[in-house]
N, C-alpha and C. Protein backbone atom coordinates (compact mmCIF):
# COMPACT_ATOMS: atom_id res chain seq x y z
N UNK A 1 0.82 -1.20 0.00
CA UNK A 1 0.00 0.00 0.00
C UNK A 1 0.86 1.26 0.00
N UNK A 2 2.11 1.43 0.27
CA UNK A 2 2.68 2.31 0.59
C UNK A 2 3.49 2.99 -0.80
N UNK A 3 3.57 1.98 -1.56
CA UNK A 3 4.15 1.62 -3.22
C UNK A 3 2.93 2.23 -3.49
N UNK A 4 1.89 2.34 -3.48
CA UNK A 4 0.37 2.24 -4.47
C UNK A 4 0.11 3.67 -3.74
N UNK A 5 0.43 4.15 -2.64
CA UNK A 5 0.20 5.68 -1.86
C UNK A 5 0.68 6.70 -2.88
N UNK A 6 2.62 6.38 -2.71
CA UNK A 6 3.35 7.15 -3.30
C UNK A 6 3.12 6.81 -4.78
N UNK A 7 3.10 6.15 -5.80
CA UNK A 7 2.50 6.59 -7.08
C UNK A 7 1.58 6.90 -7.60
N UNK A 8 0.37 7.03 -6.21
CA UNK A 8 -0.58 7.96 -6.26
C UNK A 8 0.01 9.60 -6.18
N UNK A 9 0.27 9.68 -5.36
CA UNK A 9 0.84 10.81 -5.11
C UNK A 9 1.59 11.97 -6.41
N UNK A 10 2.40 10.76 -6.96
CA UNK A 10 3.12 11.01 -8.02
C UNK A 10 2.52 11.31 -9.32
N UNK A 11 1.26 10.39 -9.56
CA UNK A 11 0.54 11.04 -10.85
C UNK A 11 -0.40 11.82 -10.53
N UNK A 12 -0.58 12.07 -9.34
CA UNK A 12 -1.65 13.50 -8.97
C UNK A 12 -0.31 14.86 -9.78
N UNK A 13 0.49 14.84 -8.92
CA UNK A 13 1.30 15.96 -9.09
C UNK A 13 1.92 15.99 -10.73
N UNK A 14 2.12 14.99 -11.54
CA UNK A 14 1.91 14.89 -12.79
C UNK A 14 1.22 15.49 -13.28
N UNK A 15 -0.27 15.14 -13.43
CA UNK A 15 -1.18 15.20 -13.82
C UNK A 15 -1.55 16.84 -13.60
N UNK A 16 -1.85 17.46 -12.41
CA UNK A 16 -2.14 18.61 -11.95
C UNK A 16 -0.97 19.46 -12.24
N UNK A 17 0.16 19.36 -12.67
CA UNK A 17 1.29 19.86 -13.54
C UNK A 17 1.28 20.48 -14.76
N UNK A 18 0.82 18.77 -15.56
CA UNK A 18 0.52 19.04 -17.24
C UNK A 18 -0.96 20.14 -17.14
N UNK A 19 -1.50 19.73 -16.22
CA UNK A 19 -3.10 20.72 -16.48
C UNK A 19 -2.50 22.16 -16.27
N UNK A 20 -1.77 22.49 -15.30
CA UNK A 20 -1.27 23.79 -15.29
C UNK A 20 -0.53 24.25 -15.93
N UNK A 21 0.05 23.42 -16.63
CA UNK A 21 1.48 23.83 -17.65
C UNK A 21 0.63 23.98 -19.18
N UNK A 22 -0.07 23.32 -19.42
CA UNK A 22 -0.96 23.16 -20.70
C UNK A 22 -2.19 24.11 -20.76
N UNK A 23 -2.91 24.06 -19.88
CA UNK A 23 -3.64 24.72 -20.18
C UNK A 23 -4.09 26.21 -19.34
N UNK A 24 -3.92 26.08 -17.98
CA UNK A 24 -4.21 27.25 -17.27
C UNK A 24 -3.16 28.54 -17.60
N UNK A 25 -1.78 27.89 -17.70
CA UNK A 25 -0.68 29.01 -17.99
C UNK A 25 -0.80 29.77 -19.26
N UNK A 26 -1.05 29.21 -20.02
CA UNK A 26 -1.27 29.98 -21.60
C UNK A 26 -2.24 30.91 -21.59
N UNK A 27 -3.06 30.24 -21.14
CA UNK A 27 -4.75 31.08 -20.88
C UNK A 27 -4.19 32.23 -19.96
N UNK A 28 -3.71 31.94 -18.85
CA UNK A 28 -3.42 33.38 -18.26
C UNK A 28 -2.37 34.11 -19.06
N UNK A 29 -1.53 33.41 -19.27
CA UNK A 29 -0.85 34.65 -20.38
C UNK A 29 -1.06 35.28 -21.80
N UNK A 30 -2.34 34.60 -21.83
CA UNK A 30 -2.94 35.51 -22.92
C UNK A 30 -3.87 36.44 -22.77
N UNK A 31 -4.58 36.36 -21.85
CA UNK A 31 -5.42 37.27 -21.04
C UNK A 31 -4.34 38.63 -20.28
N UNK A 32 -3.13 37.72 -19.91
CA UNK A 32 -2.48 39.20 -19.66
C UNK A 32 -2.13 39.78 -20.75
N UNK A 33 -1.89 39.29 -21.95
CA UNK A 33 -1.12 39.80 -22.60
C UNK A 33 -1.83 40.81 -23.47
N UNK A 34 -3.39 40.41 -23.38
CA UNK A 34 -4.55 41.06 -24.24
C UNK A 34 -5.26 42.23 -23.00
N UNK A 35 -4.55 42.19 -22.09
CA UNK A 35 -4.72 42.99 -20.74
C UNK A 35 -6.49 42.86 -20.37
N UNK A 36 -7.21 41.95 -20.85
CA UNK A 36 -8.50 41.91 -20.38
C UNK A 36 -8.83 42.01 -18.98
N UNK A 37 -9.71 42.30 -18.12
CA UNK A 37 -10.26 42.18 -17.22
C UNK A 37 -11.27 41.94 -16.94
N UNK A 38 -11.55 40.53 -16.61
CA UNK A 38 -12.28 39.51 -16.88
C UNK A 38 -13.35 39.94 -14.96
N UNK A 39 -12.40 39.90 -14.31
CA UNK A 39 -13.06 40.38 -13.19
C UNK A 39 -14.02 42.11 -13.03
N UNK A 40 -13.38 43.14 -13.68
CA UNK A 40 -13.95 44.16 -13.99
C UNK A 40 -13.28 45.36 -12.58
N UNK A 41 -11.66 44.37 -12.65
CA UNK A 41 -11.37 45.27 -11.15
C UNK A 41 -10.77 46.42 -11.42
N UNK A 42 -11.02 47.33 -12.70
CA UNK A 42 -10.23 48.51 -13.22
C UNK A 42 -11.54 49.74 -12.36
N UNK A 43 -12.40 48.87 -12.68
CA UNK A 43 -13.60 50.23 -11.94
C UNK A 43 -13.16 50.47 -10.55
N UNK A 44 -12.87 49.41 -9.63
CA UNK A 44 -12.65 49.68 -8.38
C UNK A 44 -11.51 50.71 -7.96
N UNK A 45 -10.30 51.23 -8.72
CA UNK A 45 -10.04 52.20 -8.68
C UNK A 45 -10.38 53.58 -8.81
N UNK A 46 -11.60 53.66 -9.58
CA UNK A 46 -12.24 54.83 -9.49
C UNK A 46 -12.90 55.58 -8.11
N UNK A 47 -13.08 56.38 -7.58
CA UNK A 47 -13.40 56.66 -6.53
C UNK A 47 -15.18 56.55 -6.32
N UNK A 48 -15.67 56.33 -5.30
CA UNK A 48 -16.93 56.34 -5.12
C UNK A 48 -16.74 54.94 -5.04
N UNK A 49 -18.78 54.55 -5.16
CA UNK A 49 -19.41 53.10 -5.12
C UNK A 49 -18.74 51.72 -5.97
N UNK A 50 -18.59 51.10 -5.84
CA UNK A 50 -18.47 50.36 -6.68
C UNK A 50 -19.73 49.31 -7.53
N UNK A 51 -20.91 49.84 -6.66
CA UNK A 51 -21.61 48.99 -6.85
C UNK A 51 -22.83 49.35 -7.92
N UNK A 52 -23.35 47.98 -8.53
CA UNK A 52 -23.57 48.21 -9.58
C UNK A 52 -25.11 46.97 -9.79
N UNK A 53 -26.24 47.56 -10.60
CA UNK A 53 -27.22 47.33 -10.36
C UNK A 53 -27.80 45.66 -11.04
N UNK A 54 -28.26 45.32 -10.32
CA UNK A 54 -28.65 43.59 -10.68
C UNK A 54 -29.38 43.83 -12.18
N UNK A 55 -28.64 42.65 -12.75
CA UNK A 55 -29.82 42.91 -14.34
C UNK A 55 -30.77 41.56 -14.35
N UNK A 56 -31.06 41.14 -13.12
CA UNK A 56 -31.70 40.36 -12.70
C UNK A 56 -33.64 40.97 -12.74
N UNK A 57 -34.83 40.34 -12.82
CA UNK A 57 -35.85 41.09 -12.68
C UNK A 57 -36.06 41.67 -11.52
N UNK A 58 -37.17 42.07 -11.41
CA UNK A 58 -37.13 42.86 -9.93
C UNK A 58 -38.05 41.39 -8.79
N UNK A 59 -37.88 41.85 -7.37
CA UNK A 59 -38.63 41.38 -6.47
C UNK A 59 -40.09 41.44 -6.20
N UNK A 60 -40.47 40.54 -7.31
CA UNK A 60 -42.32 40.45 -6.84
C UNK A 60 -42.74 39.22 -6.67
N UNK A 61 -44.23 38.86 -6.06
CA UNK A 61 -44.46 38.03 -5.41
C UNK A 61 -44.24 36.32 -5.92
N UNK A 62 -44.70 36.21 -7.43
CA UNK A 62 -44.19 35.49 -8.17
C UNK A 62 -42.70 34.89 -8.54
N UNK A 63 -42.30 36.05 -8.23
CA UNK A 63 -40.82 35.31 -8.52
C UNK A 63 -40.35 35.14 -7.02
N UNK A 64 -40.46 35.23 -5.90
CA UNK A 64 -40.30 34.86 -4.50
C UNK A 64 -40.93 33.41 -4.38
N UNK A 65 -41.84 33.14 -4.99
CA UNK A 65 -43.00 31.71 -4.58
C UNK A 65 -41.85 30.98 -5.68
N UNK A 66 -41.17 31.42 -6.46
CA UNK A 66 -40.44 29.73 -7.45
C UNK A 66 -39.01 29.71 -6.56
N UNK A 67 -38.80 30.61 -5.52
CA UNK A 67 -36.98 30.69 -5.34
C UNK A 67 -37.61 29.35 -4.13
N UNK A 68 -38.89 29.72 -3.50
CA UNK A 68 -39.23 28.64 -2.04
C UNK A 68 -39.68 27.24 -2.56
C-alpha cells in the first residue's frame, strides 16, 4: 500500500502539472497579454461606489414563490 500511496501521489502531481502547464498558464498569459479584465477590477479604482445594479428582474411576489 505504501508503493500504491506514493505513485498515487506522483501522478496526482503529474497530472495537476501538465493541467497547469498546458492549459491554465497559456490562458493566463494571454489574457495578460490582451490585458483583459475579466473580473472588472479597473472600476474599483475609481473613486466612489463600486456597486452596480442587478440585471436580474425585480422582487415580486411570483418570482419569490419559485426561489421557495
Amino acid at each position: 500500500m505504501a508503493i500504491i500511496g506514493r505513485f498515487g501521489y506522483v501522478q496526482t502531481l503529474v497530472i495537476l502539472t501538465l493541467f497547469y502547464g498546458l492549459l491554465l498558464g497559456p490562458v493566463g498569459l494571454a489574457l495578460a497579454a490582451s490585458r483583459r479584465d475579466l473580473l472588472d477590477k479597473r472600476r474599483l479604482r475609481i473613486p466612489g461606489s463600486a456597486w452596480r445594479k442587478s440585471e436580474s428582474g425585480g422582487a415580486d411576489l411570483e418570482r419569490a414563490k419559485l426561489t421557495s
